[in-house]
PDB file of N, CA and C in Angstrom:
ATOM      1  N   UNK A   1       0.836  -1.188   0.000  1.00  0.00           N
ATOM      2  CA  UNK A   1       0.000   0.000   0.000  1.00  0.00           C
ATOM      3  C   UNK A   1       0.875   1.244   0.000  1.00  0.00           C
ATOM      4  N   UNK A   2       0.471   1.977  -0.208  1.00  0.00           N
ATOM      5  CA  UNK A   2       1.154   3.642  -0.254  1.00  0.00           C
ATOM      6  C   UNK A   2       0.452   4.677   0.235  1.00  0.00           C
ATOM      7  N   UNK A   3       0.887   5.372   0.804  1.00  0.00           N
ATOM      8  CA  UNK A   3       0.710   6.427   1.568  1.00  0.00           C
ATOM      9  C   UNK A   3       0.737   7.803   1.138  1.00  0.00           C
ATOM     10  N   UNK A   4       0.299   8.858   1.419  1.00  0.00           N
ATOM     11  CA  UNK A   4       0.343  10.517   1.324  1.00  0.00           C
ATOM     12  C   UNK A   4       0.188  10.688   2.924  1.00  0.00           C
ATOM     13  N   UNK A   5       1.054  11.541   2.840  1.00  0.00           N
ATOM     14  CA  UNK A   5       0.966  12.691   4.338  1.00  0.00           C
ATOM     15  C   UNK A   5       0.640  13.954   3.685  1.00  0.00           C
ATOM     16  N   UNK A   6      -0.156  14.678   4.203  1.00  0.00           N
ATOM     17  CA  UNK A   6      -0.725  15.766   3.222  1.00  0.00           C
ATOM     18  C   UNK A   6      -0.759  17.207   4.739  1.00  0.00           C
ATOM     19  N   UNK A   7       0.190  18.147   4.577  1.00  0.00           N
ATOM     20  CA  UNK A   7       0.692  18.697   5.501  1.00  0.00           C
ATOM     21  C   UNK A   7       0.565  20.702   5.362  1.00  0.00           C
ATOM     22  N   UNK A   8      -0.025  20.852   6.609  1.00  0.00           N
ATOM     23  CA  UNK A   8      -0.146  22.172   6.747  1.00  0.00           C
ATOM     24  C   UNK A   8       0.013  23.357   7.647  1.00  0.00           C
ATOM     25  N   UNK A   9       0.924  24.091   7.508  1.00  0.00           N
ATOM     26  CA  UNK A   9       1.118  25.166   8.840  1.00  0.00           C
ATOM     27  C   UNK A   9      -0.369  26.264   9.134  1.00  0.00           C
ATOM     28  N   UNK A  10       0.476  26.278  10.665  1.00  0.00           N
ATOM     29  CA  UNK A  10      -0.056  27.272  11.424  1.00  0.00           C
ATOM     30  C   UNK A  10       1.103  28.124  11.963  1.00  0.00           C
ATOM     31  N   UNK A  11       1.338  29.816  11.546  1.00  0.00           N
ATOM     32  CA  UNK A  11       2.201  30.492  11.915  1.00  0.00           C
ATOM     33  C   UNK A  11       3.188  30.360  10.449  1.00  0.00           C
ATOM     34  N   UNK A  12       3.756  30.912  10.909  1.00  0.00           N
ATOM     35  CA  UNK A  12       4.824  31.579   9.466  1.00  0.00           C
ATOM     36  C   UNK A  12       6.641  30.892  10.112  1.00  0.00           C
ATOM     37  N   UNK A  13       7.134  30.580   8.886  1.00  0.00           N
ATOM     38  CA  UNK A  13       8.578  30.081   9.272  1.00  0.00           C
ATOM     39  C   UNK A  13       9.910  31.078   9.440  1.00  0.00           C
ATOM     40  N   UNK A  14       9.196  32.078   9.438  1.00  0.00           N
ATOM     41  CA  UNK A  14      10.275  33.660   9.850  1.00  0.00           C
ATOM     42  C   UNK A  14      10.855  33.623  11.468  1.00  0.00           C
ATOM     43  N   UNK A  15      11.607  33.337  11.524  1.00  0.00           N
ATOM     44  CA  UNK A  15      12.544  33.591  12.716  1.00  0.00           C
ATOM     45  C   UNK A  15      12.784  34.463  13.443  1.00  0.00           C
ATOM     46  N   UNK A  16      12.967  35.806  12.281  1.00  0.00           N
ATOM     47  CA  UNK A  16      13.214  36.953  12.872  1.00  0.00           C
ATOM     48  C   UNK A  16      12.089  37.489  14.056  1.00  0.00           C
ATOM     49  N   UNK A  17      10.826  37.173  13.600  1.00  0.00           N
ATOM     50  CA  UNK A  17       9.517  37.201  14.585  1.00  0.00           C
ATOM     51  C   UNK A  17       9.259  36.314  15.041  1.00  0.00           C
ATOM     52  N   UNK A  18      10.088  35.842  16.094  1.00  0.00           N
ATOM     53  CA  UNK A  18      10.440  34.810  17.401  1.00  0.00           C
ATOM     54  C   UNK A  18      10.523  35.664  18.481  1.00  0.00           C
ATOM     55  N   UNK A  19      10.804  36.782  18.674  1.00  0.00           N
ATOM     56  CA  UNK A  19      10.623  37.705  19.877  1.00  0.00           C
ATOM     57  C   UNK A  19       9.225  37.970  19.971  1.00  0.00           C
ATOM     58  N   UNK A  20       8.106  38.304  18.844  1.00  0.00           N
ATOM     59  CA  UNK A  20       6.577  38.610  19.155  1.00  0.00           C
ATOM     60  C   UNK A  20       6.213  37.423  19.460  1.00  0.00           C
ATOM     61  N   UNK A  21       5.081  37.251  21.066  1.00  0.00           N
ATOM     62  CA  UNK A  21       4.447  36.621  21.198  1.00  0.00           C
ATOM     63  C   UNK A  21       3.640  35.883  20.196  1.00  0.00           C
ATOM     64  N   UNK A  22       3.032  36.737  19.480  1.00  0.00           N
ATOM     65  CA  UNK A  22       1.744  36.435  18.114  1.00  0.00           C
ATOM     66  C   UNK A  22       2.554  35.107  17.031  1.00  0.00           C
ATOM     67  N   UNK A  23       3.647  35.535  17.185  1.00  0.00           N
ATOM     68  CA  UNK A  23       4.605  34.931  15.830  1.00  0.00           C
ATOM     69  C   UNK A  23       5.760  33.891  16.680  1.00  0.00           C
ATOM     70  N   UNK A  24       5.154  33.704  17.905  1.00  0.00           N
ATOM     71  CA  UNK A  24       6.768  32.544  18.109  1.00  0.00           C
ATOM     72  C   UNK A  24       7.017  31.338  18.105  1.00  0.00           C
ATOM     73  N   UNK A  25       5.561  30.514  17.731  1.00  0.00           N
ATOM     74  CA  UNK A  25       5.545  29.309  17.626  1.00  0.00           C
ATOM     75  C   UNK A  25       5.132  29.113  15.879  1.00  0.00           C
ATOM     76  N   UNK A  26       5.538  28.211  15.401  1.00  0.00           N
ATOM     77  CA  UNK A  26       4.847  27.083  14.091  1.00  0.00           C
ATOM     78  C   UNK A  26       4.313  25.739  14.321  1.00  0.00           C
ATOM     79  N   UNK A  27       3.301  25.609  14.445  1.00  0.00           N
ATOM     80  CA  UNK A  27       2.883  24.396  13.924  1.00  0.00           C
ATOM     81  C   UNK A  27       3.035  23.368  12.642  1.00  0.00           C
ATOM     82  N   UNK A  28       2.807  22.561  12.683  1.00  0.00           N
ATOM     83  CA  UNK A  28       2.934  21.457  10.970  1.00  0.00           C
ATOM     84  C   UNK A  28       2.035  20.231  11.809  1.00  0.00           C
ATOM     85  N   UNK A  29       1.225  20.443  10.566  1.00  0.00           N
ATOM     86  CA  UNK A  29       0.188  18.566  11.023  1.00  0.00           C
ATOM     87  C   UNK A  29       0.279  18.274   9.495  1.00  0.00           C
ATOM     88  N   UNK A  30       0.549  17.054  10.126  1.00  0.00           N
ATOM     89  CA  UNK A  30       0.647  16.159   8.478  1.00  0.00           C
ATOM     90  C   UNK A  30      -0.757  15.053   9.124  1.00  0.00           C
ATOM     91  N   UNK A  31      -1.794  14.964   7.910  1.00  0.00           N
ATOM     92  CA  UNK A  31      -2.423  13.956   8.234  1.00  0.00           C
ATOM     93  C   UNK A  31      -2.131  12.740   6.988  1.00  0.00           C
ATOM     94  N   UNK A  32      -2.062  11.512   7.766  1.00  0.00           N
ATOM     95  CA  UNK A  32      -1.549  10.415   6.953  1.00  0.00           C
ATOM     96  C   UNK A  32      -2.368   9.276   6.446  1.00  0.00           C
ATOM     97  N   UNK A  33      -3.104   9.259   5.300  1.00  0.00           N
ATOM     98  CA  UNK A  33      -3.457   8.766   4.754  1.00  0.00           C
ATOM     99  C   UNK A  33      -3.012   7.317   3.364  1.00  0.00           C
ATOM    100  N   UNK A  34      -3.896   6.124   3.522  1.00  0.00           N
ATOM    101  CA  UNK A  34      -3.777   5.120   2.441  1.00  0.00           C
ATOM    102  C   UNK A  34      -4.315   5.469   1.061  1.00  0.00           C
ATOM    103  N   UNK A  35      -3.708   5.792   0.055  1.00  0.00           N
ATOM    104  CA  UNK A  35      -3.761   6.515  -1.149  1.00  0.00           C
ATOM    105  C   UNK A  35      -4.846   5.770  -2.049  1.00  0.00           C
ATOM    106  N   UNK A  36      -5.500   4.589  -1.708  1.00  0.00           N
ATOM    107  CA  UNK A  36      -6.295   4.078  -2.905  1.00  0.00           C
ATOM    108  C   UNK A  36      -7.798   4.555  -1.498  1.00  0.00           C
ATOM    109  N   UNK A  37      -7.542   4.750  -0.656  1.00  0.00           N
ATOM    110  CA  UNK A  37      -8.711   5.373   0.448  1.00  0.00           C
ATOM    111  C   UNK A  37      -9.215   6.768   0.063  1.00  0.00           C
ATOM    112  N   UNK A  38      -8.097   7.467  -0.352  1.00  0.00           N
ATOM    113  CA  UNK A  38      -8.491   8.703  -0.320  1.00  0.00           C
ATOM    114  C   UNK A  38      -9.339   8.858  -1.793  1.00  0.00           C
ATOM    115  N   UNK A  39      -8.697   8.377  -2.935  1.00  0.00           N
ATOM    116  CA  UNK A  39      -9.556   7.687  -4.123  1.00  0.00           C
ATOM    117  C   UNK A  39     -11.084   7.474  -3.736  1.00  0.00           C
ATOM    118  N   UNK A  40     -11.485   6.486  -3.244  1.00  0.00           N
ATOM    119  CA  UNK A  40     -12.368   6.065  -3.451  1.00  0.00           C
ATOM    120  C   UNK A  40     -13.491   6.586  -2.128  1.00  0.00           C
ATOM    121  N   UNK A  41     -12.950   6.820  -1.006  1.00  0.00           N
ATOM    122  CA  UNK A  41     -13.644   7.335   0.030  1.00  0.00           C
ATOM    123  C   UNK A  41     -13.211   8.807   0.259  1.00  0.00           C
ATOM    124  N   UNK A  42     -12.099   8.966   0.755  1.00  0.00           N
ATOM    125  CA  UNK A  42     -12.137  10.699   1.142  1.00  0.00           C
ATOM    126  C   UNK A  42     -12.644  11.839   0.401  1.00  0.00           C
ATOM    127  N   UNK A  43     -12.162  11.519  -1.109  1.00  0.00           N
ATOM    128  CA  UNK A  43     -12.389  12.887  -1.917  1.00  0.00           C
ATOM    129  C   UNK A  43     -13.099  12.723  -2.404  1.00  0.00           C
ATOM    130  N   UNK A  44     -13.998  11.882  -2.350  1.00  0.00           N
ATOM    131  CA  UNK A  44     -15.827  11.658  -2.877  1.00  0.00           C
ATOM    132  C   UNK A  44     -16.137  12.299  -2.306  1.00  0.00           C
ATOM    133  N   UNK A  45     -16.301  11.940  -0.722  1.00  0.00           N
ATOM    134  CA  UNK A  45     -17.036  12.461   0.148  1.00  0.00           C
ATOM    135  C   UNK A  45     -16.946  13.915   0.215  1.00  0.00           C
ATOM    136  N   UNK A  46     -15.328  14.467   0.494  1.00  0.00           N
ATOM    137  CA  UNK A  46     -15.347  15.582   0.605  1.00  0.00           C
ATOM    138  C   UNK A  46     -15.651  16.428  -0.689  1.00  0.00           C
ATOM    139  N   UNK A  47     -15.787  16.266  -1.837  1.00  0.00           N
ATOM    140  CA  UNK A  47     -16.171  16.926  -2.863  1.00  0.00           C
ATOM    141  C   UNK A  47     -17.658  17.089  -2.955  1.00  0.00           C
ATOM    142  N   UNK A  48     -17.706  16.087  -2.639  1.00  0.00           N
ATOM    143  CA  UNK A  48     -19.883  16.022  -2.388  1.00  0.00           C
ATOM    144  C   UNK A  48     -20.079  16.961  -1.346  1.00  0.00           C
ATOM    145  N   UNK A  49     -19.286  17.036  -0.291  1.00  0.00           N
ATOM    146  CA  UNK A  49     -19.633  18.297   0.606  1.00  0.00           C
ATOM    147  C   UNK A  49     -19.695  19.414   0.088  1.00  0.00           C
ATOM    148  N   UNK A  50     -18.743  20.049  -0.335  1.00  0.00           N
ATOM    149  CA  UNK A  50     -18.152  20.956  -1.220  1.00  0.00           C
ATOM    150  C   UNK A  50     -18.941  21.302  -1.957  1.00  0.00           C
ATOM    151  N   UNK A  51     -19.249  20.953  -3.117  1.00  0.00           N
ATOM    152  CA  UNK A  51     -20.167  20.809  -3.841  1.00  0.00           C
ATOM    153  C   UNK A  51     -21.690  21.462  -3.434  1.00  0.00           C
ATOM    154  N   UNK A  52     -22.167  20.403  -2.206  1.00  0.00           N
ATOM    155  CA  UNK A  52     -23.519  20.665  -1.652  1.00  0.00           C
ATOM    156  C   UNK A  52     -23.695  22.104  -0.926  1.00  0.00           C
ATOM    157  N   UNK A  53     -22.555  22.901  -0.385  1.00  0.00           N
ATOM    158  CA  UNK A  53     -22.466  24.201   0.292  1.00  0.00           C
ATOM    159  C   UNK A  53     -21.849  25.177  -0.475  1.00  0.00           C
ATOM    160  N   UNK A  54     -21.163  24.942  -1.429  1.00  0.00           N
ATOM    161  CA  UNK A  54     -20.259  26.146  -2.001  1.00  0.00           C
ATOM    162  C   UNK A  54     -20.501  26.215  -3.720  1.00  0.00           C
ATOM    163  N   UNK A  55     -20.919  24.844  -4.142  1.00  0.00           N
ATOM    164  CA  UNK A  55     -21.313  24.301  -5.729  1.00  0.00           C
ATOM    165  C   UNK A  55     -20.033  24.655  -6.153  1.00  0.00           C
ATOM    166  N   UNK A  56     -18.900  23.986  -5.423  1.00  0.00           N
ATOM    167  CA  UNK A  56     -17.463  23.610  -6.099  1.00  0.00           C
ATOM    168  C   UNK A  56     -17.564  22.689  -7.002  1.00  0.00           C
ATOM    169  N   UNK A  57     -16.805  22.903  -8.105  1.00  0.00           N
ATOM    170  CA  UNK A  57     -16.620  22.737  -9.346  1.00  0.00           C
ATOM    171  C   UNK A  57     -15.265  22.173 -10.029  1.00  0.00           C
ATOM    172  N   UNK A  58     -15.187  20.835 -10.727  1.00  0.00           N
ATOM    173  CA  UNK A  58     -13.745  20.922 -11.131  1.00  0.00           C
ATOM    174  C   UNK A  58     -13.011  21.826 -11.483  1.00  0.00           C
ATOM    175  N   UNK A  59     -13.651  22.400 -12.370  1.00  0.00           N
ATOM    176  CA  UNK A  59     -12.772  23.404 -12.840  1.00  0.00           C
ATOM    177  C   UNK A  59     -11.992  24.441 -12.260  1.00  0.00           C
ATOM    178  N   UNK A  60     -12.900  24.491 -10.863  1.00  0.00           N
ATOM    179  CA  UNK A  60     -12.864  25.649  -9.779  1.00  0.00           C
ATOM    180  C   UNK A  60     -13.480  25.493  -8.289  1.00  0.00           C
ATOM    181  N   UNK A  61     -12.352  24.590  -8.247  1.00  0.00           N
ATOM    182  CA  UNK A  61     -12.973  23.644  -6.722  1.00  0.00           C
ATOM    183  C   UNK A  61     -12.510  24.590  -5.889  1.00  0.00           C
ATOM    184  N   UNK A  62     -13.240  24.987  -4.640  1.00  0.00           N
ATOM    185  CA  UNK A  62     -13.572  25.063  -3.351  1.00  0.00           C
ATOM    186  C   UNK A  62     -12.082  24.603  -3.086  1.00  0.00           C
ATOM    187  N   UNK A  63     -11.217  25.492  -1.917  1.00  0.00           N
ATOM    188  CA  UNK A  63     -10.489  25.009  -0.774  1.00  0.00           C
ATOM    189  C   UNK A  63     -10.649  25.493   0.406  1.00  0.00           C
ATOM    190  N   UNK A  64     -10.877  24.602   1.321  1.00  0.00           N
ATOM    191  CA  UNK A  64     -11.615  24.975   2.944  1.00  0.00           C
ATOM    192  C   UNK A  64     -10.188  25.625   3.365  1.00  0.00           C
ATOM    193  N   UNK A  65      -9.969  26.569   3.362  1.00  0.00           N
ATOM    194  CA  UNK A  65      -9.335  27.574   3.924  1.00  0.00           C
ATOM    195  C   UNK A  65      -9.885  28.271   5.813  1.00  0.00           C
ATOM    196  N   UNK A  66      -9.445  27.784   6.254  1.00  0.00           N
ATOM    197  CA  UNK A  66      -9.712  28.295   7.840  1.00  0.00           C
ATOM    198  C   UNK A  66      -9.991  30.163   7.732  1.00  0.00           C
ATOM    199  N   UNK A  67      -8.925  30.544   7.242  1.00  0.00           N
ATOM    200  CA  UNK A  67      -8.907  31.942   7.286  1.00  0.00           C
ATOM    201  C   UNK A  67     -10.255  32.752   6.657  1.00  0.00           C
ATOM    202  N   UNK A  68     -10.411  32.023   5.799  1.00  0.00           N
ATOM    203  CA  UNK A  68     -11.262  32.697   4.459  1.00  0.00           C
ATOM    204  C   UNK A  68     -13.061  32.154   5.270  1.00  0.00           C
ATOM    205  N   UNK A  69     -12.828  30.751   5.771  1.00  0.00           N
ATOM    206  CA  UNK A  69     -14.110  30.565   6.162  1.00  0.00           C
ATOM    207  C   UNK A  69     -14.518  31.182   7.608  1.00  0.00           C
ATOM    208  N   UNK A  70     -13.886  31.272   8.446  1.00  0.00           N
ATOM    209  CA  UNK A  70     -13.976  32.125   9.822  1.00  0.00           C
ATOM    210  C   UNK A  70     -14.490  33.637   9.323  1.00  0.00           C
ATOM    211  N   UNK A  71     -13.719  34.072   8.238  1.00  0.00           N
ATOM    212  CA  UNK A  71     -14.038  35.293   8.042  1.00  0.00           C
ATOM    213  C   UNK A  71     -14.880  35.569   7.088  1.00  0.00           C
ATOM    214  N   UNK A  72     -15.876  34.347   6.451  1.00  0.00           N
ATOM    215  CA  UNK A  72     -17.474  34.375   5.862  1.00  0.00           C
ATOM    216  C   UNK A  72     -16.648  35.196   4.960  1.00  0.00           C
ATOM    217  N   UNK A  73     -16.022  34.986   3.937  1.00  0.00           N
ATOM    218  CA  UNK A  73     -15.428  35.280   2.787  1.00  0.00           C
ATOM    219  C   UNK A  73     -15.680  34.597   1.487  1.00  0.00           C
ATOM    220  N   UNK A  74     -16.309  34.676   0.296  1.00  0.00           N
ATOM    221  CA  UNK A  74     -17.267  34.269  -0.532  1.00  0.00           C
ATOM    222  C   UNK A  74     -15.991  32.803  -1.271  1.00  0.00           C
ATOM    223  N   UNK A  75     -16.709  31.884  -1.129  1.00  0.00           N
ATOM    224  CA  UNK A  75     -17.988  30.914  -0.975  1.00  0.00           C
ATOM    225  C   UNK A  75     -18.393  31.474   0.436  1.00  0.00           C
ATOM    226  N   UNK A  76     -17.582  31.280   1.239  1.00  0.00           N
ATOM    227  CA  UNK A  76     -18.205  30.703   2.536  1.00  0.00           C
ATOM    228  C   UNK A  76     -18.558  32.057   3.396  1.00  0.00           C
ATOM    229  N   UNK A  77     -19.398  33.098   2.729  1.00  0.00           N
ATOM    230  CA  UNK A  77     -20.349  33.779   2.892  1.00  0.00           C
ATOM    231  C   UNK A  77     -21.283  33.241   3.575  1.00  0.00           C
ATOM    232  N   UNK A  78     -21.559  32.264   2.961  1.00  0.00           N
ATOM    233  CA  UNK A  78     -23.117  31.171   3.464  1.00  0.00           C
ATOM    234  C   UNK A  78     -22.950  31.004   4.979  1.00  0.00           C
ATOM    235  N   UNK A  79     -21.828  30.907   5.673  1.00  0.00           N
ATOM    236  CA  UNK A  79     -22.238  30.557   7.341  1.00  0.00           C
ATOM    237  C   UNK A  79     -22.329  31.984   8.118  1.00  0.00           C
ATOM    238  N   UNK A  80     -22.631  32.707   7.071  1.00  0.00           N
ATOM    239  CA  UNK A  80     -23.105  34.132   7.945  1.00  0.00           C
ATOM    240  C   UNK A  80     -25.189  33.425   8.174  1.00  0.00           C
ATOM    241  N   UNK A  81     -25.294  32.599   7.685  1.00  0.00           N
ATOM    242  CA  UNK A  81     -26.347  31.877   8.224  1.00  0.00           C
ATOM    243  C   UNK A  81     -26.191  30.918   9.195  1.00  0.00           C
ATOM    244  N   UNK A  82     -26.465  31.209  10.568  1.00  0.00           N
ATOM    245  CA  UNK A  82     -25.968  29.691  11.101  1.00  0.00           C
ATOM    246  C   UNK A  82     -26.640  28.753  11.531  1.00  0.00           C
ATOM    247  N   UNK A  83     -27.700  28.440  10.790  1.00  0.00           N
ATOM    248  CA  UNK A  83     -28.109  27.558  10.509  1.00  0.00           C
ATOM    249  C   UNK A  83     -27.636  26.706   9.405  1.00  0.00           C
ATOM    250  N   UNK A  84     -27.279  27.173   8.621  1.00  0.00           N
ATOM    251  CA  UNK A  84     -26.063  26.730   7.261  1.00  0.00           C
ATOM    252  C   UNK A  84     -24.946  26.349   8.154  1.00  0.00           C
ATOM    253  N   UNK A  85     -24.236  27.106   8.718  1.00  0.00           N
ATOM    254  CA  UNK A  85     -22.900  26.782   9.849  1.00  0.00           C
ATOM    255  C   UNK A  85     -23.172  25.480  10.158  1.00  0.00           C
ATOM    256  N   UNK A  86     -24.315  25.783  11.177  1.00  0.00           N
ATOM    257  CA  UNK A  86     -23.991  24.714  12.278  1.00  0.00           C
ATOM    258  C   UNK A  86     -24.135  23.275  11.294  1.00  0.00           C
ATOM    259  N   UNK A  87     -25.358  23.240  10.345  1.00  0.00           N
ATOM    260  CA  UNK A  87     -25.111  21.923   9.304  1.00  0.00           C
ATOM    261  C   UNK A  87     -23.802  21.530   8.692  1.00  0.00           C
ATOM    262  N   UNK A  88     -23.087  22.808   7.988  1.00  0.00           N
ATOM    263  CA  UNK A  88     -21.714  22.499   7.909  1.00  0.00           C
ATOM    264  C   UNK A  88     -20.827  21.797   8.958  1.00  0.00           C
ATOM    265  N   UNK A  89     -21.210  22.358   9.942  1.00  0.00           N
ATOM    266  CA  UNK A  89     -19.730  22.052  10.350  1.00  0.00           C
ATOM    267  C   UNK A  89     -20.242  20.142  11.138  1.00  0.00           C
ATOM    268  N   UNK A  90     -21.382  20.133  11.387  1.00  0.00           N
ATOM    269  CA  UNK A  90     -21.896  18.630  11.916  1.00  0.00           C
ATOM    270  C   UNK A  90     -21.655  17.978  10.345  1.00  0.00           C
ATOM    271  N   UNK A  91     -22.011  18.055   9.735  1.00  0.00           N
ATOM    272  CA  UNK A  91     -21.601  16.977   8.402  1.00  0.00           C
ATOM    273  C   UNK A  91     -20.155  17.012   8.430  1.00  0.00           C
ATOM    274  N   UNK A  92     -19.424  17.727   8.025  1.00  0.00           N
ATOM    275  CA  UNK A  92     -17.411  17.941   8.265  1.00  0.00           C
ATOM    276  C   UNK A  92     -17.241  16.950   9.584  1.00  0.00           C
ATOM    277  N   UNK A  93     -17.570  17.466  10.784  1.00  0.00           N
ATOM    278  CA  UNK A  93     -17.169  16.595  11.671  1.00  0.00           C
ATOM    279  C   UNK A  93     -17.966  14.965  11.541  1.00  0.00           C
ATOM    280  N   UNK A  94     -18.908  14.911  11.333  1.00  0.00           N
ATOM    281  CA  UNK A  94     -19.337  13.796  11.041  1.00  0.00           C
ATOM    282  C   UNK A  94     -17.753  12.662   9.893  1.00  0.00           C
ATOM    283  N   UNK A  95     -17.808  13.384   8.955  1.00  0.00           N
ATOM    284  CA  UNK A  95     -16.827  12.565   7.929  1.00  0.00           C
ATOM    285  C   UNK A  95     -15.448  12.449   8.324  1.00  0.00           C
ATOM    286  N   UNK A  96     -15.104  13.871   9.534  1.00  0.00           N
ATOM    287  CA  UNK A  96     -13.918  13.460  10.485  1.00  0.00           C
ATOM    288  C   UNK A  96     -13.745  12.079  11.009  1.00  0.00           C
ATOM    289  N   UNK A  97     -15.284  11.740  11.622  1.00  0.00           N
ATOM    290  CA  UNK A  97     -15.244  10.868  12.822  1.00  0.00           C
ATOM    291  C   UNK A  97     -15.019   9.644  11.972  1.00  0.00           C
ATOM    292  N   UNK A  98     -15.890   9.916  10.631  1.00  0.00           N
ATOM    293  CA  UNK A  98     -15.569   7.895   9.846  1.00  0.00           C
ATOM    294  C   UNK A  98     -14.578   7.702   9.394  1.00  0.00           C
ATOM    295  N   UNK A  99     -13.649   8.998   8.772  1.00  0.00           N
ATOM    296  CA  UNK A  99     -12.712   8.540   7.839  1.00  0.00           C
ATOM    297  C   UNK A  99     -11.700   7.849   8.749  1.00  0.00           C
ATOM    298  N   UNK A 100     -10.696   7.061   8.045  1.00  0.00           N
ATOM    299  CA  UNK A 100      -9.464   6.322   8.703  1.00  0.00           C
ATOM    300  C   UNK A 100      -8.238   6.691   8.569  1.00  0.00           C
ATOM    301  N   UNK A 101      -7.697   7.527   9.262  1.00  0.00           N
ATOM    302  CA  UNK A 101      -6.345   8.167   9.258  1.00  0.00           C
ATOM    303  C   UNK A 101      -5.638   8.472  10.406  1.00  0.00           C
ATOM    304  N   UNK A 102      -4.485   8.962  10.048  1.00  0.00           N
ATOM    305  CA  UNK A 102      -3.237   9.283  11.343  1.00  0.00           C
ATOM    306  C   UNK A 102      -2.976  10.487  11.513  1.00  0.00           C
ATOM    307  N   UNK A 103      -2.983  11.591  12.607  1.00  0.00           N
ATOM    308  CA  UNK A 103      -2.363  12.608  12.672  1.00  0.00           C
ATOM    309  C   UNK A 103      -1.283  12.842  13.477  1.00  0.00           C
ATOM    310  N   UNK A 104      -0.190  13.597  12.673  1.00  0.00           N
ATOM    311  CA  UNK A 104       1.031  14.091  13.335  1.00  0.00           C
ATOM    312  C   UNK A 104       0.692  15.429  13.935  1.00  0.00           C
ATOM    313  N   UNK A 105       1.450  16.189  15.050  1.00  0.00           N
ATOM    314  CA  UNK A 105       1.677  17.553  15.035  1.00  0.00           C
ATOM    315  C   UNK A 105       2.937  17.764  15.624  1.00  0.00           C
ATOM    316  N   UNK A 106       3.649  18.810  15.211  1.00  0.00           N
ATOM    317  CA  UNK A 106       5.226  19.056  15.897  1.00  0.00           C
ATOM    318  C   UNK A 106       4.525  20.522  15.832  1.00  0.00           C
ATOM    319  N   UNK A 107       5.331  21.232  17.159  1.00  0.00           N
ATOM    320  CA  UNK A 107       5.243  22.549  17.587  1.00  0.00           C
ATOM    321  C   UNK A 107       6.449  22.797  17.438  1.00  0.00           C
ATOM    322  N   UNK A 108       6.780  24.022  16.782  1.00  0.00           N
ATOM    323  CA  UNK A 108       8.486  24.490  17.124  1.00  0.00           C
ATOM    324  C   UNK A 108       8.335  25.393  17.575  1.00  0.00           C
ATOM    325  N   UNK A 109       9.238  25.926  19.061  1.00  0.00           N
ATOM    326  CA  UNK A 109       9.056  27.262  19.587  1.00  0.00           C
ATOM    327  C   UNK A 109      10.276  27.745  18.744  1.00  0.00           C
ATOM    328  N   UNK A 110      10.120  29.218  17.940  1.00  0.00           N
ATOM    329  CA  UNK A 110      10.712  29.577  17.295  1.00  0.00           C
ATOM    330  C   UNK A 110      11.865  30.321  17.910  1.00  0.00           C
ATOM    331  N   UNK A 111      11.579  30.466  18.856  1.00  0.00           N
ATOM    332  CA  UNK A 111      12.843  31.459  19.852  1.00  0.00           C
ATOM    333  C   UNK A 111      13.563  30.688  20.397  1.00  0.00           C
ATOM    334  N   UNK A 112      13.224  29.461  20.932  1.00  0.00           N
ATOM    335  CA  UNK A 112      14.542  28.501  21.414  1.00  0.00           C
ATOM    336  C   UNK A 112      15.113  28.137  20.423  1.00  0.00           C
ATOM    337  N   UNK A 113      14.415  27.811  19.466  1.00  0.00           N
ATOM    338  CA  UNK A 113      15.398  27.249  18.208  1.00  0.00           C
ATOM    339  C   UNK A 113      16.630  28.234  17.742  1.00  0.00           C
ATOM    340  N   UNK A 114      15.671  29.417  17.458  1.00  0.00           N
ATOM    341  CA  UNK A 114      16.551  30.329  16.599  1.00  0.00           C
ATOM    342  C   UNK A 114      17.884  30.625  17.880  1.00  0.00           C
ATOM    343  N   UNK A 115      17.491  30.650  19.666  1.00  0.00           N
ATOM    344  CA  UNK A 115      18.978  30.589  20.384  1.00  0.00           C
ATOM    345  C   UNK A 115      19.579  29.393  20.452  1.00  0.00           C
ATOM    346  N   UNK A 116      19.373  28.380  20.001  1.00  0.00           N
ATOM    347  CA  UNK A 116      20.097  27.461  20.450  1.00  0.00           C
ATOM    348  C   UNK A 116      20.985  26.825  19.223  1.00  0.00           C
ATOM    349  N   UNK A 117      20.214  27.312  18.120  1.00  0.00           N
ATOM    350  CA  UNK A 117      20.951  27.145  16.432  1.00  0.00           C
ATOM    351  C   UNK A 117      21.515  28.055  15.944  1.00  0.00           C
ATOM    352  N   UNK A 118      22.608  28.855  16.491  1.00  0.00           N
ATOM    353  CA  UNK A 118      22.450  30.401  16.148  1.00  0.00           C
ATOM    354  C   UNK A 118      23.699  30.229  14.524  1.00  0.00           C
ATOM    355  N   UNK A 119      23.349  30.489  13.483  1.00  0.00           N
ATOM    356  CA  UNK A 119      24.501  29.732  12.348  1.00  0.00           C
ATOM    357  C   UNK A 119      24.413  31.257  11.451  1.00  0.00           C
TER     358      UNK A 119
END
């Protein structure tokens, strides 16, 4: 079988803003997935979501962006209804709970690193 780890930050990899509180940590989660799974179960599903709330499109698919959806930024205008929300986000977590996968997370505090690696 074969695998994808499919991986995404939180926080920015700038060093120099290791002294601001706001900016001193990075996150990275890789979630790890079986590649003929994500085929046939994950990105069905999640495209049918997609699809059903935003009418993502091959051509011009939908990416669930945290930033863009917190801040009801068009597609995801729509959870300025929250009644739309709250369905969103119970179906999402719903397909959380079935799918079958692994998650990593590493925290780097950016200020110990940057003193203790100083090059």
């Amino acid at each position: 079988m074969k695998y994808r780890m499919y991986v995404d930050e939180v926080g920015n990899p700038d060093l120099d803003s290791s002294d601001n509180p706001n900016h001193r940590f990075l996150s990275l989660t890789g979630i790890i997935l079986e590649l003929g799974y994500v085929k046939s179960v994950v990105y069905p599903q999640l495209e049918s979501l997609k699809t059903k709330y935003f009418n993502s499109h091959p051509d011009d698919p939908v990416i669930l962006h945290r930033k863009e959806m917190i801040n009801q930024i068009a597609p995801f205008d729509i959870f300025r209804d929250l009644t739309k929300r709250k369905e969103f986000d119970t179906n999402l977590l719903s397909l959380l709970e079935l799918w079958n996968y692994v998650v990593v997370t590493i925290c780097i505090d950016k200020k110990i690193h940057k003193e203790k690696y100083r090059v």
